[in-house]
C-alpha atoms as a PDB file:
ATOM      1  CA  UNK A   1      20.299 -34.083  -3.073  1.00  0.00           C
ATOM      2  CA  UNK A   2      19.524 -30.395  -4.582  1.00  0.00           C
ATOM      3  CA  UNK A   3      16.007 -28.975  -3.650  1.00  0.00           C
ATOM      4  CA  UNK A   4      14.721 -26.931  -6.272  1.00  0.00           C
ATOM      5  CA  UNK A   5      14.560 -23.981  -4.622  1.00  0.00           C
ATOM      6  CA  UNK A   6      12.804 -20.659  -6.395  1.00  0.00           C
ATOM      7  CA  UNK A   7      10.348 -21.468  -9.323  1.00  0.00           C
ATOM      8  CA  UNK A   8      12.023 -18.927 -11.163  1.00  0.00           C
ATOM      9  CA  UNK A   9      15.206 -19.679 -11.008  1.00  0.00           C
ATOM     10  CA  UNK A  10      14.586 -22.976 -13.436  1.00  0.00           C
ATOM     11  CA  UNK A  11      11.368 -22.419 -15.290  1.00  0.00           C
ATOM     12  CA  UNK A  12      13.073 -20.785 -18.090  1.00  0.00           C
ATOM     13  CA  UNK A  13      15.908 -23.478 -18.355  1.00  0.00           C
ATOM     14  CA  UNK A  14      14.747 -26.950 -17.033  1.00  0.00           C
ATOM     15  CA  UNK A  15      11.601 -29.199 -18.284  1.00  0.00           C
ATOM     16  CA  UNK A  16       9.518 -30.301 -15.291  1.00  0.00           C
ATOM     17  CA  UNK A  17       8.164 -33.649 -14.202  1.00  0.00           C
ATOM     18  CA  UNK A  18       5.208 -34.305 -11.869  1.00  0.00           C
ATOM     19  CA  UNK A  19       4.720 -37.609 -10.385  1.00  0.00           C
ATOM     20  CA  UNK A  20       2.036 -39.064  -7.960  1.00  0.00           C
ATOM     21  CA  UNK A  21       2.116 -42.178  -6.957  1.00  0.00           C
ATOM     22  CA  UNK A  22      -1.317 -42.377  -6.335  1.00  0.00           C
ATOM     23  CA  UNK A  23      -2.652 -43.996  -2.821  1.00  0.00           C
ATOM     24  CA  UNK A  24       0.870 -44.517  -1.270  1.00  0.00           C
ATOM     25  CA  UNK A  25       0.997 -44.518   2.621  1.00  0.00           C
ATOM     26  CA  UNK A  26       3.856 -42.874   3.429  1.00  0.00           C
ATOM     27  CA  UNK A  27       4.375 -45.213   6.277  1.00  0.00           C
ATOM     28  CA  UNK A  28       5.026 -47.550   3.527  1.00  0.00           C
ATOM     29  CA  UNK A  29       6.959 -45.541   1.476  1.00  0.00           C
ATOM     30  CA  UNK A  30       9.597 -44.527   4.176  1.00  0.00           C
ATOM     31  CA  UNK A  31       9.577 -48.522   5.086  1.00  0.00           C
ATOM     32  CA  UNK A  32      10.516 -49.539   1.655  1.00  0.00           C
ATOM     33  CA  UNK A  33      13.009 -46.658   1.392  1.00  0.00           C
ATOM     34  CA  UNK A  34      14.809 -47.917   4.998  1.00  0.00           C
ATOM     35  CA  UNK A  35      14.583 -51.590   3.507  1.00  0.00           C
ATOM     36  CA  UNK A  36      16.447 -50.395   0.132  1.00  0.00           C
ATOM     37  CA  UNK A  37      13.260 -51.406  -1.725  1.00  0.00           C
ATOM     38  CA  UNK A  38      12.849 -48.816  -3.622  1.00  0.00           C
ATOM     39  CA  UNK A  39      16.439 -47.938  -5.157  1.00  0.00           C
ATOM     40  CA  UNK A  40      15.364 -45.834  -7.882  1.00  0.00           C
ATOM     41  CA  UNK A  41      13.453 -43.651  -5.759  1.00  0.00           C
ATOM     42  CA  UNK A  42      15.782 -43.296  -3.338  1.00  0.00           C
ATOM     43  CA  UNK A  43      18.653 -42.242  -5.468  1.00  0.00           C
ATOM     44  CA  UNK A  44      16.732 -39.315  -5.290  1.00  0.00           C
ATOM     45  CA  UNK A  45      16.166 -38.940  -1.903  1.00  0.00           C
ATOM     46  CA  UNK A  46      17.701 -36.799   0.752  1.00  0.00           C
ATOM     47  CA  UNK A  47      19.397 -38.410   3.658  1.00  0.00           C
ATOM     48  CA  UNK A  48      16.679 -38.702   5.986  1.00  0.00           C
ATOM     49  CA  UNK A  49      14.160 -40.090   3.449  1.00  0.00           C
ATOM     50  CA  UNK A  50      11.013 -38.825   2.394  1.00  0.00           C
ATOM     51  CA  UNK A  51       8.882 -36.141   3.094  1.00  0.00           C
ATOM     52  CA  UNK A  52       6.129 -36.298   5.625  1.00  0.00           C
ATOM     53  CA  UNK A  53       3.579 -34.176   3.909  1.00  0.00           C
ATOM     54  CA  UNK A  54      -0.392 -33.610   4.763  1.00  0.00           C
ATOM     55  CA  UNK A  55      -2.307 -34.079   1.529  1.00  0.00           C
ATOM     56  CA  UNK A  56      -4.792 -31.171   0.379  1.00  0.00           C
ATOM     57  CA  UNK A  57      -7.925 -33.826  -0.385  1.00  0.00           C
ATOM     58  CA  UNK A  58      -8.595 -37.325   0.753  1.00  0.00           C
ATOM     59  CA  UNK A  59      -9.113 -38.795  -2.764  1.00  0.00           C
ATOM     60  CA  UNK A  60      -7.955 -38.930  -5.695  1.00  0.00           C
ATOM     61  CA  UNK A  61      -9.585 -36.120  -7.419  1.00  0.00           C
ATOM     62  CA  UNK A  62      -9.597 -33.519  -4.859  1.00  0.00           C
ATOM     63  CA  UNK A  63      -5.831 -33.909  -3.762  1.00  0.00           C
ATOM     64  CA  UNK A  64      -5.220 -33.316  -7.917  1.00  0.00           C
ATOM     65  CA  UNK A  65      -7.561 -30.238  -8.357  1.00  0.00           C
ATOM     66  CA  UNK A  66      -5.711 -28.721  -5.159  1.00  0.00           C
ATOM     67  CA  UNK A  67      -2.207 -29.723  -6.913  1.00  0.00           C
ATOM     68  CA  UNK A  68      -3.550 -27.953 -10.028  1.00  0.00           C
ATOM     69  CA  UNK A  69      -4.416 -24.992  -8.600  1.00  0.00           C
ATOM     70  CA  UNK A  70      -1.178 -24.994  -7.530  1.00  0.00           C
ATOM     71  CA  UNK A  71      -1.812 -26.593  -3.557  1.00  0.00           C
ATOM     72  CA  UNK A  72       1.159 -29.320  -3.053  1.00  0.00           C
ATOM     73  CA  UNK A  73       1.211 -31.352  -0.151  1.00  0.00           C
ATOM     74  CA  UNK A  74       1.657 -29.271   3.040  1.00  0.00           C
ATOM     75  CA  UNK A  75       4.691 -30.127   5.470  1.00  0.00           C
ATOM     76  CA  UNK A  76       3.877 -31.892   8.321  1.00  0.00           C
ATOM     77  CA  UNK A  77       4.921 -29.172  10.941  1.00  0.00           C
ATOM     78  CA  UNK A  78       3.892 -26.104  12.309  1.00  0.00           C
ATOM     79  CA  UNK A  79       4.264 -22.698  10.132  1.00  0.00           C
ATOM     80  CA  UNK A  80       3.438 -21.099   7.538  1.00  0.00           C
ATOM     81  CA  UNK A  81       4.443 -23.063   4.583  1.00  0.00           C
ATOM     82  CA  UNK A  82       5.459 -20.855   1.401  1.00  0.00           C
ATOM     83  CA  UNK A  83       4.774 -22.269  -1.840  1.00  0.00           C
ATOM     84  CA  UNK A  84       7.141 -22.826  -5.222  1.00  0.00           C
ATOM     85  CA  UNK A  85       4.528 -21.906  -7.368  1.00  0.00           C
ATOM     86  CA  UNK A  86       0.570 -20.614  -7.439  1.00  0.00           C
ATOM     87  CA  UNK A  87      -1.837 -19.169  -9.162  1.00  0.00           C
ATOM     88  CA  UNK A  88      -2.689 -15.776  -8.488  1.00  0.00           C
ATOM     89  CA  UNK A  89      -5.699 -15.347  -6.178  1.00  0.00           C
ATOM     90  CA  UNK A  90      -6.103 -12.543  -3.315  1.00  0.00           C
ATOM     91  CA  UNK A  91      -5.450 -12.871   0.180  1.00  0.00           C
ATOM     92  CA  UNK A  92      -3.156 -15.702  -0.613  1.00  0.00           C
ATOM     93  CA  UNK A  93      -1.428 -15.792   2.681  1.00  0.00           C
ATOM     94  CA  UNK A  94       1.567 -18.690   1.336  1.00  0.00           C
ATOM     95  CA  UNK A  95       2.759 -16.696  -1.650  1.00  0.00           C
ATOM     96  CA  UNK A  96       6.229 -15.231  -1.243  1.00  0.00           C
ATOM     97  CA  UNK A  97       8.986 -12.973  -3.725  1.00  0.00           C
ATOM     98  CA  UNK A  98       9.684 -16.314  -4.203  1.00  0.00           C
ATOM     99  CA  UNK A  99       7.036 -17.702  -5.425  1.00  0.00           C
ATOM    100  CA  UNK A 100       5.986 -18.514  -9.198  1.00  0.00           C
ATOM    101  CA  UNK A 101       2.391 -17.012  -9.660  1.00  0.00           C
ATOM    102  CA  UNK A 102       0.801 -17.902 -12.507  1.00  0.00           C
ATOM    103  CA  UNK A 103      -1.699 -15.411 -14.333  1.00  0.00           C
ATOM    104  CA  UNK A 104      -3.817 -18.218 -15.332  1.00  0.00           C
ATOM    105  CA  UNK A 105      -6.736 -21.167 -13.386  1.00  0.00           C
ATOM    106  CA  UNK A 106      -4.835 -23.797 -12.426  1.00  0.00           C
ATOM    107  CA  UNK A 107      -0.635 -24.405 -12.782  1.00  0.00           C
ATOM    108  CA  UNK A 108      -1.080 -26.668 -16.154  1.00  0.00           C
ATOM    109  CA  UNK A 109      -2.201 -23.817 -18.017  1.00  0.00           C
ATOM    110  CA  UNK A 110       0.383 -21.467 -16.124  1.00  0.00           C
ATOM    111  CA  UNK A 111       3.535 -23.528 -17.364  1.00  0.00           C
ATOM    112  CA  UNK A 112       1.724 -23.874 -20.658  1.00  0.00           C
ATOM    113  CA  UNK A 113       1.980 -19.706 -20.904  1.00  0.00           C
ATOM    114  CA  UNK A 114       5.459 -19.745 -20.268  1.00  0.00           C
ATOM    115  CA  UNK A 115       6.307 -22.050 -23.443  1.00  0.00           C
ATOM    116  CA  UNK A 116       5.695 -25.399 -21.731  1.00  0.00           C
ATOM    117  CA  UNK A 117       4.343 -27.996 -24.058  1.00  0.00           C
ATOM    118  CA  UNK A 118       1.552 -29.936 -21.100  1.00  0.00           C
ATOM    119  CA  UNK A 119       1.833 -33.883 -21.440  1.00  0.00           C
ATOM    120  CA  UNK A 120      -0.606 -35.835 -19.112  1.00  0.00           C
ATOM    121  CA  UNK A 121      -0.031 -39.684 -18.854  1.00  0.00           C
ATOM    122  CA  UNK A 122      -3.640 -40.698 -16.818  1.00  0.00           C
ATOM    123  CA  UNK A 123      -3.732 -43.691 -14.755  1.00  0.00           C
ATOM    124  CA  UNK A 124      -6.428 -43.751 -12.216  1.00  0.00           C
ATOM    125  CA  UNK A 125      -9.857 -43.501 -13.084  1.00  0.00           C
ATOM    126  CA  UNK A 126     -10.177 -39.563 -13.132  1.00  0.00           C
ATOM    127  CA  UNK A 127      -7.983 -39.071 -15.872  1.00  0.00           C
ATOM    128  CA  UNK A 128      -9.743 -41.980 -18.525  1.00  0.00           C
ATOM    129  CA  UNK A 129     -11.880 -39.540 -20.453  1.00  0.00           C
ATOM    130  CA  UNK A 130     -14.155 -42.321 -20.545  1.00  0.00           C
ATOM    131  CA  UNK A 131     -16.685 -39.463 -18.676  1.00  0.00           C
ATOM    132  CA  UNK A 132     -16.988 -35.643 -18.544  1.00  0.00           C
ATOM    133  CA  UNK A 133     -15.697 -35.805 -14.512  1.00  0.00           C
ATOM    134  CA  UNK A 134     -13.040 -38.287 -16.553  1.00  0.00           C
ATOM    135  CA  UNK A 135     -11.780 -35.436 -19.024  1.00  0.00           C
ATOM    136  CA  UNK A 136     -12.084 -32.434 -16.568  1.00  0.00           C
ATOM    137  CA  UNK A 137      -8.183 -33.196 -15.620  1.00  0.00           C
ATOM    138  CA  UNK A 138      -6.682 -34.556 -19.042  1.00  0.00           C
ATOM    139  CA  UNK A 139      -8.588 -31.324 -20.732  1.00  0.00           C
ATOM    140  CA  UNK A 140      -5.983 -28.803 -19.163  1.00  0.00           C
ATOM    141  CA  UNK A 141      -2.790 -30.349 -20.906  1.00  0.00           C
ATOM    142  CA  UNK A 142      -2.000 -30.074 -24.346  1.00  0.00           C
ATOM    143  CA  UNK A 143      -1.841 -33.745 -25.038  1.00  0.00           C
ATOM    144  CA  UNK A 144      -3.611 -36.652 -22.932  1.00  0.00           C
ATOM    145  CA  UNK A 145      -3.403 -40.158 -22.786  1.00  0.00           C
ATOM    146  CA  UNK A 146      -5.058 -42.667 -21.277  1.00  0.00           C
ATOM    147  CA  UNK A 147      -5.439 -46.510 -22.231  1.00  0.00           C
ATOM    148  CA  UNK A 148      -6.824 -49.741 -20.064  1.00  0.00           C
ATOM    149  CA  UNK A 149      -2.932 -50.552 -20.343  1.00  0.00           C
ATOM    150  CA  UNK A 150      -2.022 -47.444 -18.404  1.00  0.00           C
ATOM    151  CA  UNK A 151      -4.900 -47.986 -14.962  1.00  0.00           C
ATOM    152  CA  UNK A 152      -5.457 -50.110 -12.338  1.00  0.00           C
ATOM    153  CA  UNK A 153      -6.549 -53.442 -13.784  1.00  0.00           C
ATOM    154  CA  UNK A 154      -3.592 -53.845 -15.709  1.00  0.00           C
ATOM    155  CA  UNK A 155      -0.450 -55.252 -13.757  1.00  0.00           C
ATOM    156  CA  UNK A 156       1.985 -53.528 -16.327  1.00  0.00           C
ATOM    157  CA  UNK A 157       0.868 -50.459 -16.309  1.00  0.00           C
ATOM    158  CA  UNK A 158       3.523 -48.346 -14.509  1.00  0.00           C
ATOM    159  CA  UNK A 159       5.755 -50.013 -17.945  1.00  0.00           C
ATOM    160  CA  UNK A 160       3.492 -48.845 -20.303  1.00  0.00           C
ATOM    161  CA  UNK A 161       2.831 -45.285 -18.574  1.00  0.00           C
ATOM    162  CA  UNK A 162       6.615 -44.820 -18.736  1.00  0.00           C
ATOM    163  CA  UNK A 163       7.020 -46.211 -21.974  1.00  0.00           C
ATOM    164  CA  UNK A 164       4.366 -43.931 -23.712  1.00  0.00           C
ATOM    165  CA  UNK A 165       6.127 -41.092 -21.236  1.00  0.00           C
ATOM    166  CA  UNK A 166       9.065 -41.670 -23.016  1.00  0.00           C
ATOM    167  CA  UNK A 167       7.901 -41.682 -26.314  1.00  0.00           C
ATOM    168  CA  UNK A 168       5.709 -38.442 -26.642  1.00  0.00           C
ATOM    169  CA  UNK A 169       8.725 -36.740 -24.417  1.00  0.00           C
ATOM    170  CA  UNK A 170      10.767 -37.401 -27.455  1.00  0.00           C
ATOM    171  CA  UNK A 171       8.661 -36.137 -29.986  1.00  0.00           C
ATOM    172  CA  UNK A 172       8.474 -33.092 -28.475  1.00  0.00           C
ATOM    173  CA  UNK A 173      11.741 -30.333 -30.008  1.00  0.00           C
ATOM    174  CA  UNK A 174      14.376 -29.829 -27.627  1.00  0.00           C
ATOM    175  CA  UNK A 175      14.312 -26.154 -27.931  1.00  0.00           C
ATOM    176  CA  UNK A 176      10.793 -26.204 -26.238  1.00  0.00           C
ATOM    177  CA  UNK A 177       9.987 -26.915 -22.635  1.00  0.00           C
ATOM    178  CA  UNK A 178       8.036 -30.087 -21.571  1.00  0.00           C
ATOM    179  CA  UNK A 179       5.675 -30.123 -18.397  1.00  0.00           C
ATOM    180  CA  UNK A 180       5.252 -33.896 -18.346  1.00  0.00           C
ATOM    181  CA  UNK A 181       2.874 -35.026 -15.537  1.00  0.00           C
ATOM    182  CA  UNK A 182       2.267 -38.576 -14.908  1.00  0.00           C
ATOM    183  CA  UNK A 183      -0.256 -40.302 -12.634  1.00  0.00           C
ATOM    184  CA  UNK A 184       1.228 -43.816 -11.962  1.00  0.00           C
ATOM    185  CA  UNK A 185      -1.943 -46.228 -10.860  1.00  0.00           C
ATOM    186  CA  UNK A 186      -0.306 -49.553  -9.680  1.00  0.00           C
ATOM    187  CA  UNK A 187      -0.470 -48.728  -6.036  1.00  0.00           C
ATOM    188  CA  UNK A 188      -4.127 -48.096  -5.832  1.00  0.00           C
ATOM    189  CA  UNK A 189      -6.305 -51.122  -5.600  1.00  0.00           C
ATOM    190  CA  UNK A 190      -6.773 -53.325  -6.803  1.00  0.00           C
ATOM    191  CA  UNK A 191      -2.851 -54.087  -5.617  1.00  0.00           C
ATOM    192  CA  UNK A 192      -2.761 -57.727  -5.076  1.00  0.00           C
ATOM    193  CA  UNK A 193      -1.729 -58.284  -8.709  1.00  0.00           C
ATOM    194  CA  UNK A 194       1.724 -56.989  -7.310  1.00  0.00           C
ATOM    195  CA  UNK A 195       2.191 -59.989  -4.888  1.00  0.00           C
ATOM    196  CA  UNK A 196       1.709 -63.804  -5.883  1.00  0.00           C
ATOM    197  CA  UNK A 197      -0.954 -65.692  -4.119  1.00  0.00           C
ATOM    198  CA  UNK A 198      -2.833 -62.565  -2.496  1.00  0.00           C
ATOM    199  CA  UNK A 199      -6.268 -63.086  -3.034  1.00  0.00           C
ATOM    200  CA  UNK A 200      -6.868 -59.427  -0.920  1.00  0.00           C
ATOM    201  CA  UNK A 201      -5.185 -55.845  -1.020  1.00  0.00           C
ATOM    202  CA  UNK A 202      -3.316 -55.534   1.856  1.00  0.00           C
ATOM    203  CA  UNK A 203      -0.083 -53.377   3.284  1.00  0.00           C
ATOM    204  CA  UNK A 204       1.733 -55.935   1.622  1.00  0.00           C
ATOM    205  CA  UNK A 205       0.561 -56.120  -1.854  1.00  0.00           C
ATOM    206  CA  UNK A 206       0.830 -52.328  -1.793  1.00  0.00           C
ATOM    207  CA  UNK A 207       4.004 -51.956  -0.889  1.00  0.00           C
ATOM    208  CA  UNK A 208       4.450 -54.847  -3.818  1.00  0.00           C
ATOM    209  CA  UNK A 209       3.031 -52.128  -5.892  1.00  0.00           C
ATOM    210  CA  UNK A 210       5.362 -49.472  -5.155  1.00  0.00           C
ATOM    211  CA  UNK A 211       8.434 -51.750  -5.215  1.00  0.00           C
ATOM    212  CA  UNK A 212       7.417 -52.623  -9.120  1.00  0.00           C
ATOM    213  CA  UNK A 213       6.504 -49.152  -9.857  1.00  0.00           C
ATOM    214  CA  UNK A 214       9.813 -48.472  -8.455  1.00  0.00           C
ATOM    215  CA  UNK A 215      11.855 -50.237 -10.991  1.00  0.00           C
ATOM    216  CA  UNK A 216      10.496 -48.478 -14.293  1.00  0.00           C
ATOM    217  CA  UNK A 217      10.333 -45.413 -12.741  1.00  0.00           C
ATOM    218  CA  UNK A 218      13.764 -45.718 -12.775  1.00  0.00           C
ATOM    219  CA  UNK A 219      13.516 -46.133 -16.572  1.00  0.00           C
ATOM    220  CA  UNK A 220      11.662 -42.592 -16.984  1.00  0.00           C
ATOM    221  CA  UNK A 221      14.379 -40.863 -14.948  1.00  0.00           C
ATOM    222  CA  UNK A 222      17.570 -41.887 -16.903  1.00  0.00           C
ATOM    223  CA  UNK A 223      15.399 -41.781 -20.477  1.00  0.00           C
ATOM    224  CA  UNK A 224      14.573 -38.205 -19.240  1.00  0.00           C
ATOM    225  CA  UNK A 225      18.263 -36.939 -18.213  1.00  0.00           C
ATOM    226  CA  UNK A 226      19.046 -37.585 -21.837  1.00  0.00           C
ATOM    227  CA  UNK A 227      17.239 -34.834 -22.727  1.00  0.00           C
ATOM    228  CA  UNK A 228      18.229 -32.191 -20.571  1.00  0.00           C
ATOM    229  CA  UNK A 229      17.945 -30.941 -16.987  1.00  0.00           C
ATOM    230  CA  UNK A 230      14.517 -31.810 -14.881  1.00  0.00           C
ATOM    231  CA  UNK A 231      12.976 -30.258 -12.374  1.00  0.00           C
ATOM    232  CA  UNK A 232      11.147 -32.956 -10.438  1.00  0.00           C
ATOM    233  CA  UNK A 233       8.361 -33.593  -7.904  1.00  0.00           C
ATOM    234  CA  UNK A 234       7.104 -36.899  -6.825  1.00  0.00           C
ATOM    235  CA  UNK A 235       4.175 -37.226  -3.965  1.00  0.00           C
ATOM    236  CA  UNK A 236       1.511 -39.213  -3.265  1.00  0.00           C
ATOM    237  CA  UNK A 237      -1.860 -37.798  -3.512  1.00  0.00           C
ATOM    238  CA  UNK A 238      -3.895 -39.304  -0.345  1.00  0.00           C
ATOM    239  CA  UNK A 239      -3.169 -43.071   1.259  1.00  0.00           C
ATOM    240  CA  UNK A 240      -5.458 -45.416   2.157  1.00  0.00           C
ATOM    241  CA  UNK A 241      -6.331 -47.674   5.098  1.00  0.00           C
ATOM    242  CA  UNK A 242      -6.440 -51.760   5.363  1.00  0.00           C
ATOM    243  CA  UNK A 243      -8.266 -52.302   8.466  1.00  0.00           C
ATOM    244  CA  UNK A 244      -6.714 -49.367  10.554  1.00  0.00           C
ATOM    245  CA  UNK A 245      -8.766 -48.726  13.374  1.00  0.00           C
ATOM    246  CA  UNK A 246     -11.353 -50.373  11.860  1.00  0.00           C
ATOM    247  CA  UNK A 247     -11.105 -48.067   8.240  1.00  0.00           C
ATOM    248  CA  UNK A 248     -10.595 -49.419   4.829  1.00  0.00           C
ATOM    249  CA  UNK A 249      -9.975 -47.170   1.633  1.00  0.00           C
ATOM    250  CA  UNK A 250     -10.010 -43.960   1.718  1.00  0.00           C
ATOM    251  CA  UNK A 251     -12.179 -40.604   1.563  1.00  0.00           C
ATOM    252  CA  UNK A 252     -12.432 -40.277   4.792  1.00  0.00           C
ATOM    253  CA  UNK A 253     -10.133 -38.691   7.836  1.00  0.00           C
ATOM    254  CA  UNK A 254      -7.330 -41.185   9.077  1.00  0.00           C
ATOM    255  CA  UNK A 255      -3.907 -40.286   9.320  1.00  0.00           C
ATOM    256  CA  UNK A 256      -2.836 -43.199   6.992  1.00  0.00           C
ATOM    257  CA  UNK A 257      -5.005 -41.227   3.985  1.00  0.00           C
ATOM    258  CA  UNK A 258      -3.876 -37.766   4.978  1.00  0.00           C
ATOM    259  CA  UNK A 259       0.381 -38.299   5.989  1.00  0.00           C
ATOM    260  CA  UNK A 260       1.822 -38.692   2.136  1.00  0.00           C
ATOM    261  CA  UNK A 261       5.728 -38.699   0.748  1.00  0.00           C
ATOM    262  CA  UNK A 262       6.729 -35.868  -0.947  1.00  0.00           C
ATOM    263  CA  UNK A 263      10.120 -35.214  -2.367  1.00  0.00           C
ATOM    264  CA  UNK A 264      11.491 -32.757  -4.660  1.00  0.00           C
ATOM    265  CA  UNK A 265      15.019 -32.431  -6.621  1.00  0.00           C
ATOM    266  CA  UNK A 266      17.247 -31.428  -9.656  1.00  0.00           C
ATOM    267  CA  UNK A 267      17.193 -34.630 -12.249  1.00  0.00           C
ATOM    268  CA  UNK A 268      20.848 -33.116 -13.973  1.00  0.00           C
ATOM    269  CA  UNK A 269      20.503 -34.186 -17.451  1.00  0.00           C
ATOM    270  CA  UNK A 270      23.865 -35.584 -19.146  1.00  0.00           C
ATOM    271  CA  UNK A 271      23.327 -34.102 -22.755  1.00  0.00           C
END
């Protein structure tokens, strides 16, 4: 599976997608990946799985203000981690000739400058615009969406968030470039709509979650290779605990919230 190496060598010729699958473990995301669980996902997987990554923020919306600003999910090793792209701030210290820096306050607004048309599909809470912390997120794109359909309470959602993805991708020239970011909310509680007969979130009803996100995120990917080449990311922004060590939820400093999945590849359209 192709990395996507250097920003700059596909910013000018690929459209970019930006998933998080928001609350996944990555315990339970490499389980579901060994168990074949998760086929669509891990079509797109190297050999050895996913990514152990530590997340920037413990919730939801610090992880995304860090990703916005152009933080991703920090491998889970020693070093000195260079990033793909950032915004330009001094003393940066993981900014390399290799990096994309943005002139601009937060990465949205940086792919928007180059010609990128911004397309945010909300899920979670922080992106409903049902508040001004709700519309801080969905204000940065050039188009936002958010619906009860599309969040938590709604055990379609992930269908309809890839459905609407779909939709607004296409209406969008294919002489311009698209920035689609989508925040898919199945996996965070409440989860147990994902697994008959739970009356609880538990490990099991979110792995449920992921394995039915799974299937229509498969959807998204071949409805966007008709289009053109991708250049994909897909993470989690934080996990959450059920009972670990006495912990439940997240917010707070337990491995299970800070270890997330990360992965990264070339989507190769087949127009």
């Amino acid at each position: 599976m192709a990395r996507l190496g250097p920003a700059s060598r596909w910013v000018e010729t690929h459209d970019v997608l930006f998933v998080t699958l928001d609350t996944l473990r990555y315990d339970v995301a490499a389980a579901l990946h060994a168990a074949g669980r998760t086929p669509n996902l891990s079509r797109h997987l190297p050999p050895d799985g996913w990514e152990k990554r530590h997340t920037p923020g413990s919730f939801t919306y610090a992880a995304h203000a860090a990703f916005f600003a152009g933080f991703l999910p920090t491998p889970a090793r020693p070093g000195r981690h260079p990033r793909p792209f950032a915004v330009r701030f001094p003393g940066s210290e993981t900014t390399t000739t290799d990096t994309l820096v943005f002139d601009a306050p937060d990465i949205v607004t940086g792919f928007r400058g180059r010609g990128h048309h911004a397309i945010c599909v909300g899920g979670v809470g922080f992106f409903n615009k049902q508040s001004p912390l709700g519309t801080v997120f969905p204000n940065l794109f050039d188009e936002s969406h958010w619906s009860p359909e599309l969040g938590v309470t709604d055990a379609r959602s992930t269908e309809h968030q890839v459905n609407l993805a779909l939709d607004r991708i296409a209406a969008v020239p294919t002489p311009r470039r698209v920035f689609l970011f989508l925040n898919v909310s199945a996996i965070h509680q409440p989860n147990r709509l994902y697994l008959s007969g739970a009356e609880e979130d538990s490990l099991d009803t979110h792995a449920a979650a992921l394995e039915y996100a799974d299937g229509h995120l498969g959807r998204l990917f071949d409805g966007l290779r008709r289009r053109g080449a991708w250049a994909v990311i897909v993470c989690s922004d934080h996990g959450t605990a059920y009972g670990d060590d006495g912990y439940t939820g997240h917010r707070l400093a337990h491995p299970v919230v800070w270890e997330v999945p990360y992965t990264e590849f070339i989507l190769e359209g087949t127009r």
